[in-house]
C-alpha atoms as a PDB file:
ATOM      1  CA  UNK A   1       8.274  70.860  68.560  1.00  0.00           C
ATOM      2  CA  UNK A   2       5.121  73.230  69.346  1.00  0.00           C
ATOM      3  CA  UNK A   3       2.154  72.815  67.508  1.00  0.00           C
ATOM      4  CA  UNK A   4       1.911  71.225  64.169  1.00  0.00           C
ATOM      5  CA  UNK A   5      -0.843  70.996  61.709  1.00  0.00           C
ATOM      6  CA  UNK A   6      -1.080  69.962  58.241  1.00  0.00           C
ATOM      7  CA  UNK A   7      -3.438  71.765  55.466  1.00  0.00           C
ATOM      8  CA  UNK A   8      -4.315  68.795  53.485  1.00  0.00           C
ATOM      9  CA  UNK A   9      -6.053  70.773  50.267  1.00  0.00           C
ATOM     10  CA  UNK A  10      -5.417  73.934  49.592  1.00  0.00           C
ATOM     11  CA  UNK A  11      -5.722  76.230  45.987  1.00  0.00           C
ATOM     12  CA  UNK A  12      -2.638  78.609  46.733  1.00  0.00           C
ATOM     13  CA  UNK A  13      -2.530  79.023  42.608  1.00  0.00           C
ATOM     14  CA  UNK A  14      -6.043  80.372  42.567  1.00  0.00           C
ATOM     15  CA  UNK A  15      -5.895  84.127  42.023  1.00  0.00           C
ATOM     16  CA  UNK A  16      -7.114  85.131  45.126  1.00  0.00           C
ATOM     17  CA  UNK A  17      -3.454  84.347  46.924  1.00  0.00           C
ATOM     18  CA  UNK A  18      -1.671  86.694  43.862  1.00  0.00           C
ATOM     19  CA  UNK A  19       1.156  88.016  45.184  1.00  0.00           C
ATOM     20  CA  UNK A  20       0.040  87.030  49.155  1.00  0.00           C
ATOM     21  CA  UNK A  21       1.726  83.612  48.882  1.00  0.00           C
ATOM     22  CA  UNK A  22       4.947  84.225  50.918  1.00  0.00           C
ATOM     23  CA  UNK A  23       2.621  85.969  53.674  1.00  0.00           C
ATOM     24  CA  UNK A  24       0.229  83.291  53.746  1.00  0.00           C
ATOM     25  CA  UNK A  25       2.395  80.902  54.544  1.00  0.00           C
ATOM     26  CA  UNK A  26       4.072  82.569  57.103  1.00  0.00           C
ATOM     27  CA  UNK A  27       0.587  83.447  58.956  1.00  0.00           C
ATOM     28  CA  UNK A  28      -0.056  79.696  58.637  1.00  0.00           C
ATOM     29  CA  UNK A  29       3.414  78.788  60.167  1.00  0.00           C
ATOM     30  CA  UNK A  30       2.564  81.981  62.841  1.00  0.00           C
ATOM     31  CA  UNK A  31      -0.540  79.253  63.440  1.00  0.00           C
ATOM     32  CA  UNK A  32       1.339  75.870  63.983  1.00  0.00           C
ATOM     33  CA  UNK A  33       0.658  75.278  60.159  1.00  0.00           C
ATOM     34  CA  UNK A  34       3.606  73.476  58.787  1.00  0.00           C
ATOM     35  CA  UNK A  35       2.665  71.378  55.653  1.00  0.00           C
ATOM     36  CA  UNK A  36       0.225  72.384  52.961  1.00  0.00           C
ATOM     37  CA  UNK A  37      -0.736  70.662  49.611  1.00  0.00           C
ATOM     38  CA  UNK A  38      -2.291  73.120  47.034  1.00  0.00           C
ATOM     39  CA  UNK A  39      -4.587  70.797  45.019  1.00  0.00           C
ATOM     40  CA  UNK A  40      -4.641  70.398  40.713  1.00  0.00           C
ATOM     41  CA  UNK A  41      -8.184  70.913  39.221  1.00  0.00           C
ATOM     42  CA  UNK A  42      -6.268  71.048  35.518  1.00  0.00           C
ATOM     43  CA  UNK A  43      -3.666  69.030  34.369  1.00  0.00           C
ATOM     44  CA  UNK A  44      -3.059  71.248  31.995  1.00  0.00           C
ATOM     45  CA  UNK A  45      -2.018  74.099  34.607  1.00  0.00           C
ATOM     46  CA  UNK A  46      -0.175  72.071  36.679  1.00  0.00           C
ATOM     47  CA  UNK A  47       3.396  73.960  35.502  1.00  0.00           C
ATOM     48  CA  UNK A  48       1.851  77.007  37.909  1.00  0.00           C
ATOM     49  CA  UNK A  49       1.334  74.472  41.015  1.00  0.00           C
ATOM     50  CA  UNK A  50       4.879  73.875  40.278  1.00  0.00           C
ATOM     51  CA  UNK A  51       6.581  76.855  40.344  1.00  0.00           C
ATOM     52  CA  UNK A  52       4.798  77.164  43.973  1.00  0.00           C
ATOM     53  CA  UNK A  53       6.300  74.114  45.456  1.00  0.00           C
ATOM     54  CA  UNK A  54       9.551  75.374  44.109  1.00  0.00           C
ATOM     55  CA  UNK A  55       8.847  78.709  45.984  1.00  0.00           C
ATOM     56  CA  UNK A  56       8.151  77.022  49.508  1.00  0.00           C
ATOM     57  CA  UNK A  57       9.691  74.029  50.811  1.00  0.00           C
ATOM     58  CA  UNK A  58       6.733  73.578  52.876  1.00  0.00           C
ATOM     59  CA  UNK A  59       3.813  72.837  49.979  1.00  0.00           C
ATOM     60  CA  UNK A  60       3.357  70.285  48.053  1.00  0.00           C
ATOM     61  CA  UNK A  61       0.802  69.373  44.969  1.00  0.00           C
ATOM     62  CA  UNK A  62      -1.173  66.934  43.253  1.00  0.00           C
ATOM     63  CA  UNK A  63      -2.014  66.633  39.857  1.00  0.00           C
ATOM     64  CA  UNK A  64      -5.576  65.810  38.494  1.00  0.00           C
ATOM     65  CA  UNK A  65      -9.121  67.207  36.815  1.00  0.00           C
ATOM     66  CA  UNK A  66     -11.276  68.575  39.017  1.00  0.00           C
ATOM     67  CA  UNK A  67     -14.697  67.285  38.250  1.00  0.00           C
ATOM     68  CA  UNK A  68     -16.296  70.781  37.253  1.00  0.00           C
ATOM     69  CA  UNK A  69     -13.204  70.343  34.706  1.00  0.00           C
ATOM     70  CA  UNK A  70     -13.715  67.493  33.309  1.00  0.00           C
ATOM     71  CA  UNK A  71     -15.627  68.565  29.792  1.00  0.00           C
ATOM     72  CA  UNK A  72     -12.372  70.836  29.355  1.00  0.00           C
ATOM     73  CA  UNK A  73      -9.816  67.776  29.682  1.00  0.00           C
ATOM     74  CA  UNK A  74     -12.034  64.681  28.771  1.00  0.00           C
ATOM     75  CA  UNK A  75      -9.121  62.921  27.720  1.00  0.00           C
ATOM     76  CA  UNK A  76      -6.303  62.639  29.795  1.00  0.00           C
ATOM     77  CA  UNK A  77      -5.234  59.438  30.010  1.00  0.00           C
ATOM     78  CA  UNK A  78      -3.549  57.195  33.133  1.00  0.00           C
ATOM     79  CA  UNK A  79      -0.566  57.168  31.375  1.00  0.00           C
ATOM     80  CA  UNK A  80      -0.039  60.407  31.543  1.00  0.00           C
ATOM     81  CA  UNK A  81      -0.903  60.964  34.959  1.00  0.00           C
ATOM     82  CA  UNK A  82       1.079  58.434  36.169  1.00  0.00           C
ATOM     83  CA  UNK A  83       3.957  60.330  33.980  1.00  0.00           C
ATOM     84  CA  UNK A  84       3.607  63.768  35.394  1.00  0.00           C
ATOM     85  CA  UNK A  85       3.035  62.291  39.238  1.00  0.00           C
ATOM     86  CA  UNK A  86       6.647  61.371  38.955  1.00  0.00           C
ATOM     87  CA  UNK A  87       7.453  64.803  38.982  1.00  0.00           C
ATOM     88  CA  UNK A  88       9.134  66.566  41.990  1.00  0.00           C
ATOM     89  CA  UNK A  89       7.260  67.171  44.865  1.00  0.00           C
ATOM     90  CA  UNK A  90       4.175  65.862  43.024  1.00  0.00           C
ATOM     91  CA  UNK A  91       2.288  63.770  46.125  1.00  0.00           C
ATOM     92  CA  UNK A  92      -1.522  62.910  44.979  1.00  0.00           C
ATOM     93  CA  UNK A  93      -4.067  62.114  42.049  1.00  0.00           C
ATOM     94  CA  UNK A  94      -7.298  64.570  41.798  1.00  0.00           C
ATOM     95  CA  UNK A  95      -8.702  66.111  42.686  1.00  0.00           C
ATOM     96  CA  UNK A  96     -11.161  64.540  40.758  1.00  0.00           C
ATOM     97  CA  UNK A  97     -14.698  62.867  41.142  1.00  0.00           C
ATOM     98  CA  UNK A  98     -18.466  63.811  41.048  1.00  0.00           C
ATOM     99  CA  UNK A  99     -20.480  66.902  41.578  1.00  0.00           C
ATOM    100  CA  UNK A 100     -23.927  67.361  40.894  1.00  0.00           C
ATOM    101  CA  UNK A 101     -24.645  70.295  42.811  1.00  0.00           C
ATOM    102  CA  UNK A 102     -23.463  72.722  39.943  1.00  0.00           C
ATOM    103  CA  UNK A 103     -22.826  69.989  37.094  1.00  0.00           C
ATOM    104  CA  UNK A 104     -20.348  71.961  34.943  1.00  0.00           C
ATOM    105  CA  UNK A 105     -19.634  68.424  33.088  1.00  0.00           C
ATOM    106  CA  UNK A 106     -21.948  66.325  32.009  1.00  0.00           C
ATOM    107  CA  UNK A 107     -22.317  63.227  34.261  1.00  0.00           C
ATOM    108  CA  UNK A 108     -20.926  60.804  32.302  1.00  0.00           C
ATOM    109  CA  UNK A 109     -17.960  62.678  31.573  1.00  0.00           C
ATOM    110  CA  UNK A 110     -16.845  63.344  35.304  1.00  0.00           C
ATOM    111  CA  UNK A 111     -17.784  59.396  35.747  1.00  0.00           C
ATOM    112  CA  UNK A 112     -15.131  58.809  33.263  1.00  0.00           C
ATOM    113  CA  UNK A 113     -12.418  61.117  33.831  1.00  0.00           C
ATOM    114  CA  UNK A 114     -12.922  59.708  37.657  1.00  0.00           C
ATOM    115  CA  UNK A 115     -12.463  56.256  36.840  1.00  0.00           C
ATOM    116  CA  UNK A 116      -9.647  57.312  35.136  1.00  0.00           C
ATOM    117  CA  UNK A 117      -7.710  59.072  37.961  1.00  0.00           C
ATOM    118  CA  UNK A 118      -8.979  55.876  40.151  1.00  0.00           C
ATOM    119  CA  UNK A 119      -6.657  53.590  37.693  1.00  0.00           C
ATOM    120  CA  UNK A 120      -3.757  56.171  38.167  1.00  0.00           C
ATOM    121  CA  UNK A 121      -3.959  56.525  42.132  1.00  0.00           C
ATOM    122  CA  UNK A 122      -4.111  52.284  41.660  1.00  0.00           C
ATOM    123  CA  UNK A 123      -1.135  52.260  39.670  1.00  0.00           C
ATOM    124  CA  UNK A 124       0.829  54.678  41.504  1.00  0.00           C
ATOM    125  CA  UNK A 125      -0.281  53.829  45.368  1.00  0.00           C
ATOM    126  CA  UNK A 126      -0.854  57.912  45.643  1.00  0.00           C
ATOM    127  CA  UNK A 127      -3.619  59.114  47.498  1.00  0.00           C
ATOM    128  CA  UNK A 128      -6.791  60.062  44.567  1.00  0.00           C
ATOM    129  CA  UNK A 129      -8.119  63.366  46.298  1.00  0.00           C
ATOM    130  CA  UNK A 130     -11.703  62.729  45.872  1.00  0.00           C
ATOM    131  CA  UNK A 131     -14.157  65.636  45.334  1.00  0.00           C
ATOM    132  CA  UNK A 132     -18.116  64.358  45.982  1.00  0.00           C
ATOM    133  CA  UNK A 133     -20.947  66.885  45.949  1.00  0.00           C
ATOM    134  CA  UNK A 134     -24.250  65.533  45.852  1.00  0.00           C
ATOM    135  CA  UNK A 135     -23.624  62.368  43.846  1.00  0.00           C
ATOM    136  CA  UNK A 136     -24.074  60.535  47.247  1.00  0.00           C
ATOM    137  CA  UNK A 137     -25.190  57.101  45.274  1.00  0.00           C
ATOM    138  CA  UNK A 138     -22.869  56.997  42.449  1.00  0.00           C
ATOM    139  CA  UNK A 139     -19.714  58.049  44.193  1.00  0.00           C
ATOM    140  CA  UNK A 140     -20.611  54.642  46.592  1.00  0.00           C
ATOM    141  CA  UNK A 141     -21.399  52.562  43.722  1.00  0.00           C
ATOM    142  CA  UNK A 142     -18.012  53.851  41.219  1.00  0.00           C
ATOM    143  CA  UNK A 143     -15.977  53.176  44.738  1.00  0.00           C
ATOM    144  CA  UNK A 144     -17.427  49.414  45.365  1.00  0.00           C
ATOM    145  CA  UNK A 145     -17.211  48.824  41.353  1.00  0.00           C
ATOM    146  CA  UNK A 146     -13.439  50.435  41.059  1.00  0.00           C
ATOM    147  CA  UNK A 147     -12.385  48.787  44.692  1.00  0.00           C
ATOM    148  CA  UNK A 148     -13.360  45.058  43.606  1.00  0.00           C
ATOM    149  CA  UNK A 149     -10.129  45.772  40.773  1.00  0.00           C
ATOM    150  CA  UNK A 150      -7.787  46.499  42.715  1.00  0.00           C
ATOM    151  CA  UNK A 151      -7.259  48.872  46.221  1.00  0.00           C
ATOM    152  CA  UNK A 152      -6.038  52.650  46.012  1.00  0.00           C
ATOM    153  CA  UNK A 153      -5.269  55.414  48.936  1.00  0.00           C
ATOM    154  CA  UNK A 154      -8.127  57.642  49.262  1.00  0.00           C
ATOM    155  CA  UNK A 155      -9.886  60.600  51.083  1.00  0.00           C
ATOM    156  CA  UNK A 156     -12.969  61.861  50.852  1.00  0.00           C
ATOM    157  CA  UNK A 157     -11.753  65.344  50.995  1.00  0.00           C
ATOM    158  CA  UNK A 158     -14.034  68.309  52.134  1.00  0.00           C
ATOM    159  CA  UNK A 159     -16.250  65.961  53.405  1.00  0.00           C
ATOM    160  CA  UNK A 160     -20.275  67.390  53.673  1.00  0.00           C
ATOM    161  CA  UNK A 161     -22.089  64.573  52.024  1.00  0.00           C
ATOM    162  CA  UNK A 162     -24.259  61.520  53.838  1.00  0.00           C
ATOM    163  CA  UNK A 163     -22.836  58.758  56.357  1.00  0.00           C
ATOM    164  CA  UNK A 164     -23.398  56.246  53.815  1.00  0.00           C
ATOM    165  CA  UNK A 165     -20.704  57.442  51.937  1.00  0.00           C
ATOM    166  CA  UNK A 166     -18.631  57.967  54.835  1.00  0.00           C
ATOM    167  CA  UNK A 167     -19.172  54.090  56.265  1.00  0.00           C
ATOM    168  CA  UNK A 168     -18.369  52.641  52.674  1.00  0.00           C
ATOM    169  CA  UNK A 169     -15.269  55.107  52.297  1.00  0.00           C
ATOM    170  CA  UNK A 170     -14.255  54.075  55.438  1.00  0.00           C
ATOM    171  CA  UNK A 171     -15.041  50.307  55.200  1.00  0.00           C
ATOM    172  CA  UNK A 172     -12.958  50.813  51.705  1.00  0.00           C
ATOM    173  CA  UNK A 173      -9.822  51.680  53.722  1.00  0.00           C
ATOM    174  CA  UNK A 174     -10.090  55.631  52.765  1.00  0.00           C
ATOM    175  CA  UNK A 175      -9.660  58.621  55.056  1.00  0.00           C
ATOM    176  CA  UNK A 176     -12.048  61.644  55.178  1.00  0.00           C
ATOM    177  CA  UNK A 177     -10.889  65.284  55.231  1.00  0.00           C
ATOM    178  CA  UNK A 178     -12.852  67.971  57.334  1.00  0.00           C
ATOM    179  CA  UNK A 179     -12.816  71.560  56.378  1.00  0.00           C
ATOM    180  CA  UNK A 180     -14.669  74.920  57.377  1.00  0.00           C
ATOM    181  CA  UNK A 181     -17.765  73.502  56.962  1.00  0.00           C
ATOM    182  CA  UNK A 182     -17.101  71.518  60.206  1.00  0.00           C
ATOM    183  CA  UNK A 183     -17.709  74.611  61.548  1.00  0.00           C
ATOM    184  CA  UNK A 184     -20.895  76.123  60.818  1.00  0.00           C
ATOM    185  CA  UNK A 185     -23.775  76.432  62.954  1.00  0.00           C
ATOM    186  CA  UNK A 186     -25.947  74.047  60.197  1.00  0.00           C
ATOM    187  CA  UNK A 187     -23.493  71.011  59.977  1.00  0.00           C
ATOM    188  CA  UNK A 188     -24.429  69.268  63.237  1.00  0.00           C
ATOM    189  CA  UNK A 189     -24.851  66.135  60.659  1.00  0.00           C
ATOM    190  CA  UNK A 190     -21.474  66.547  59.586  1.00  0.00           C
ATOM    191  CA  UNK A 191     -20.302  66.994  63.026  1.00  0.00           C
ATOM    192  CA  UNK A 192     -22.036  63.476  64.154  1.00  0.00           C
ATOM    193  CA  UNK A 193     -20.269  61.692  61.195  1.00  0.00           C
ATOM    194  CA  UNK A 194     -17.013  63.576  62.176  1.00  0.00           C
ATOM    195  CA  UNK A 195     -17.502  61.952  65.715  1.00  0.00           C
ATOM    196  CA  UNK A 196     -17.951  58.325  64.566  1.00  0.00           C
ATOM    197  CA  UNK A 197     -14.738  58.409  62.288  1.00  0.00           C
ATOM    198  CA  UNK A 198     -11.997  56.731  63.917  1.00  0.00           C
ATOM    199  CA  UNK A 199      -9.127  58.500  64.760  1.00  0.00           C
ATOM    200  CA  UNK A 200      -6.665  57.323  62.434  1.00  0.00           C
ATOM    201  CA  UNK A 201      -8.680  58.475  59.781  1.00  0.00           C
ATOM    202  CA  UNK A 202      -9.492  61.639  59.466  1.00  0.00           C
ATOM    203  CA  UNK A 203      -7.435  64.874  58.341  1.00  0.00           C
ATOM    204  CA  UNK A 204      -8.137  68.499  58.117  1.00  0.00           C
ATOM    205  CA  UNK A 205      -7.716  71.095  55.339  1.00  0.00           C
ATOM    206  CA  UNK A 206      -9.346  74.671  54.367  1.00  0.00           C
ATOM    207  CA  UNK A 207      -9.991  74.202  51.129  1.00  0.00           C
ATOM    208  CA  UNK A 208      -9.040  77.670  50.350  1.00  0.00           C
ATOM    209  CA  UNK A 209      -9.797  79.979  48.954  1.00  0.00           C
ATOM    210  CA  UNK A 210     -13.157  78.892  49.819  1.00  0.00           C
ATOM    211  CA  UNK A 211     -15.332  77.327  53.012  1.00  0.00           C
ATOM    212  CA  UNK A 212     -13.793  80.238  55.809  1.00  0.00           C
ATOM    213  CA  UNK A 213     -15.041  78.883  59.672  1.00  0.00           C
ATOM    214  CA  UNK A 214     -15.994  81.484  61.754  1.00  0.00           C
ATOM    215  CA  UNK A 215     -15.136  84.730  62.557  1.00  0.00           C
ATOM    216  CA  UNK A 216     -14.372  84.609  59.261  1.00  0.00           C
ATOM    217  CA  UNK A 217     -17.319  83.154  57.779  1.00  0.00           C
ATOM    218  CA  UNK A 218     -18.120  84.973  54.310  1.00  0.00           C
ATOM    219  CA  UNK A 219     -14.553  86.084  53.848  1.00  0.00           C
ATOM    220  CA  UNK A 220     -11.185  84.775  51.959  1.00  0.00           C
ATOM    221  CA  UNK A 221     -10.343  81.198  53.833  1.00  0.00           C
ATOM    222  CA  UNK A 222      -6.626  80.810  53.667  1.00  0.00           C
ATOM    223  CA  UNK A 223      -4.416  77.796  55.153  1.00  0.00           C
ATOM    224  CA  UNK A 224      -3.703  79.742  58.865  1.00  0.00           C
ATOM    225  CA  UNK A 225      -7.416  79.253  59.466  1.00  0.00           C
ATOM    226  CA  UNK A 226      -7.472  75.384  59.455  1.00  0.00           C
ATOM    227  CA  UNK A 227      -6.233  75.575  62.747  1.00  0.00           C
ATOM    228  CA  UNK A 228     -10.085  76.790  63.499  1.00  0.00           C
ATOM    229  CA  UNK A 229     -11.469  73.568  62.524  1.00  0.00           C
ATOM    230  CA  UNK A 230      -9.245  71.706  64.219  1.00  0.00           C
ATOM    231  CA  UNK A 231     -10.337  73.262  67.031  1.00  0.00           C
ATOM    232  CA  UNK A 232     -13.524  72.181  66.407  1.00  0.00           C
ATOM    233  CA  UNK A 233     -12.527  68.725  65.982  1.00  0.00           C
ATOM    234  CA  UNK A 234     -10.917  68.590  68.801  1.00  0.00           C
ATOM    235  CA  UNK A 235     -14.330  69.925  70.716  1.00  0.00           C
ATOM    236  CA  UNK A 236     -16.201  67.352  68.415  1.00  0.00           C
ATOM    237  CA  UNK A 237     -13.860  64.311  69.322  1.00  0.00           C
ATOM    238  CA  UNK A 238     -14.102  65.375  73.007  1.00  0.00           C
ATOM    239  CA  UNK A 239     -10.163  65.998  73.321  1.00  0.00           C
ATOM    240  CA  UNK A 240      -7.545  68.771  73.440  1.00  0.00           C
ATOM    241  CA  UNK A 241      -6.163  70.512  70.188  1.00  0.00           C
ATOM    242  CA  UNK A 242      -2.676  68.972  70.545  1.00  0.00           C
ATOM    243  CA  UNK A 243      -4.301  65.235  70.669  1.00  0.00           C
ATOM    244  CA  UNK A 244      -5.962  66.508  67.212  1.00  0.00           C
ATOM    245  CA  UNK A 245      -3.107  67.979  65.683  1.00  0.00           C
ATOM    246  CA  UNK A 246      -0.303  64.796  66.422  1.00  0.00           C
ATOM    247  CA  UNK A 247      -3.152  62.642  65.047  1.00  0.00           C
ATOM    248  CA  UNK A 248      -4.135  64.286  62.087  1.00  0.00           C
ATOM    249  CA  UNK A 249      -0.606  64.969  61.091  1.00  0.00           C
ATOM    250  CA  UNK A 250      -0.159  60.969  61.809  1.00  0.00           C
ATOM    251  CA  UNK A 251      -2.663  60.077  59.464  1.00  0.00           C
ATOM    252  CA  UNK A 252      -1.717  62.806  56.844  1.00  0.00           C
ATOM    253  CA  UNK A 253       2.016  61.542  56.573  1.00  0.00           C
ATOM    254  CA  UNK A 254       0.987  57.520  56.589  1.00  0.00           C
ATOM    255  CA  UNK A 255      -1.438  58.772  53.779  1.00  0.00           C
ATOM    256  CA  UNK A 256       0.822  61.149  51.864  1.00  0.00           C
ATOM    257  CA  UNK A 257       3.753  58.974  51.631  1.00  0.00           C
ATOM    258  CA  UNK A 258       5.866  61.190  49.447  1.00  0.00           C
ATOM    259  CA  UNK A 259       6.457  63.709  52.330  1.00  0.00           C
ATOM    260  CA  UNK A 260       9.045  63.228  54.986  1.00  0.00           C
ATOM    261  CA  UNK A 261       7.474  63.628  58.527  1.00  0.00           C
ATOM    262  CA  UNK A 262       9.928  66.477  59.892  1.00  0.00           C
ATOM    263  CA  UNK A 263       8.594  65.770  63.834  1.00  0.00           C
ATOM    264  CA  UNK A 264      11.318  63.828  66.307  1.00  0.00           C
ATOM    265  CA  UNK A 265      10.386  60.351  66.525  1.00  0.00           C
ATOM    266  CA  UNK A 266       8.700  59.337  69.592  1.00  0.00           C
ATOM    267  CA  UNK A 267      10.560  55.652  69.910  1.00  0.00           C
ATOM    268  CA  UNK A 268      14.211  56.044  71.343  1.00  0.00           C
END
């Protein structure tokens, strides 16, 4: 099989992609992309993530309150995301979590609503897609606190916050997620925390609509163009593209366990 990467968050229901979906993919596929998951930021929308795993074998969702959400759906409950993640090609919790960079919840609200998808992703053994934007000390101290009841799959996804929180997500057993912002000629702090995170546990993604790496810096990001920070990765990690793409994709089907691995097996 020639080259295969995995988008690990994606927002193909986000208006931007209207009507572009079917081409999108196929530039990804064009670009060795072959699995995507498009990521929940509202439960209650989660019929429209849906209907686009229906439409393409290849993506897959999650379902979850993204934390800028979480004054709009204080209230959903772990039994009820542990009901709808039973539903087809449903493969994550989140994404959900803190963000005090724009704080569109109050604080206390995201807290809760993140414990909340914590005790689902416990229950259910799916990864919780965590979001973290400047909440660098509470994000640690809600992980130790929620940890000590109980372990959950976990990745710090998007990952351009401190290596504090990247030693303790590690050191909980989590996985962290590199996107665009790998890329960009400011993160040379995120690129020294990308080079001291084992192998085995890190994935990519594009986060798109949003984060584009250069040459397209400033534009649309869309899931072909995670192949561009993989690249970067690879440069980062000091090896070739392929070693970066059959590791990532490793990782992202040991994490994701709800999605066959389509590769040949390498044991005879």
């Amino acid at each position: 099989m020639s080259l295969f990467l995995v988008d690990s968050h994606c927002h193909l229901d986000f208006p931007d992609f209207e009507g572009e979906r079917a081409d999108l993919v196929a530039r990804a596929k064009e670009n060795g992309i072959q699995r995507f998951v498009t990521i929940s930021t509202f439960v209650s929308k989660l019929e429209r993530l849906l209907a686009i795993t229906q439409d393409f074998e290849e993506v897959y969702a999650s379902v979850g309150t993204h934390p800028h959400n979480a004054a709009a759906e204080p209230d959903v409950t772990v039994a009820e995301l542990v009901e709808l993640s039973a539903r087809p090609k449903i493969v994550a919790i989140g994404e959900a979590g803190l963000d005090y960079h724009y704080d569109k919840s109050p604080r206390d609200v995201q807290a809760k609503v993140f414990r909340t998808h914590i005790a689902a992703a416990r229950e259910t053994q799916l990864p919780l897609v965590i979001h973290a934007r400047q909440a660098d000390e509470d994000m640690i101290a809600i992980l130790e606190d929620e940890s000590g009841k109980g372990a959950f799959p976990f990745i710090l996804h998007c990952f351009s916050s401190g290596r504090a929180l990247a030693e303790v997500g590690l050191a909980l057993g989590g996985y962290v997620s590199f996107s665009g912002i790998l890329t960009f000629r400011n993160s040379e702090d995120i690129r020294a925390i990308a080079k001291d995170v084992p192998m085995e546990r890190l994935l990519v993604e594009t986060d798109a609509p949003y984060l584009a790496p250069p040459p397209h810096r400033g534009k649309r990001n869309e899931p072909a163009f995670v192949r561009l920070t993989a690249e970067k990765l690879a440069e980062v990690k000091g090896v070739d593209l392929d070693t970066i793409a059959r590791q990532t994709s490793d990782n992202f089907f040991r994490l994701f366990t709800r999605i066959e691995d389509p590769r040949p097996s390498s044991t005879p």
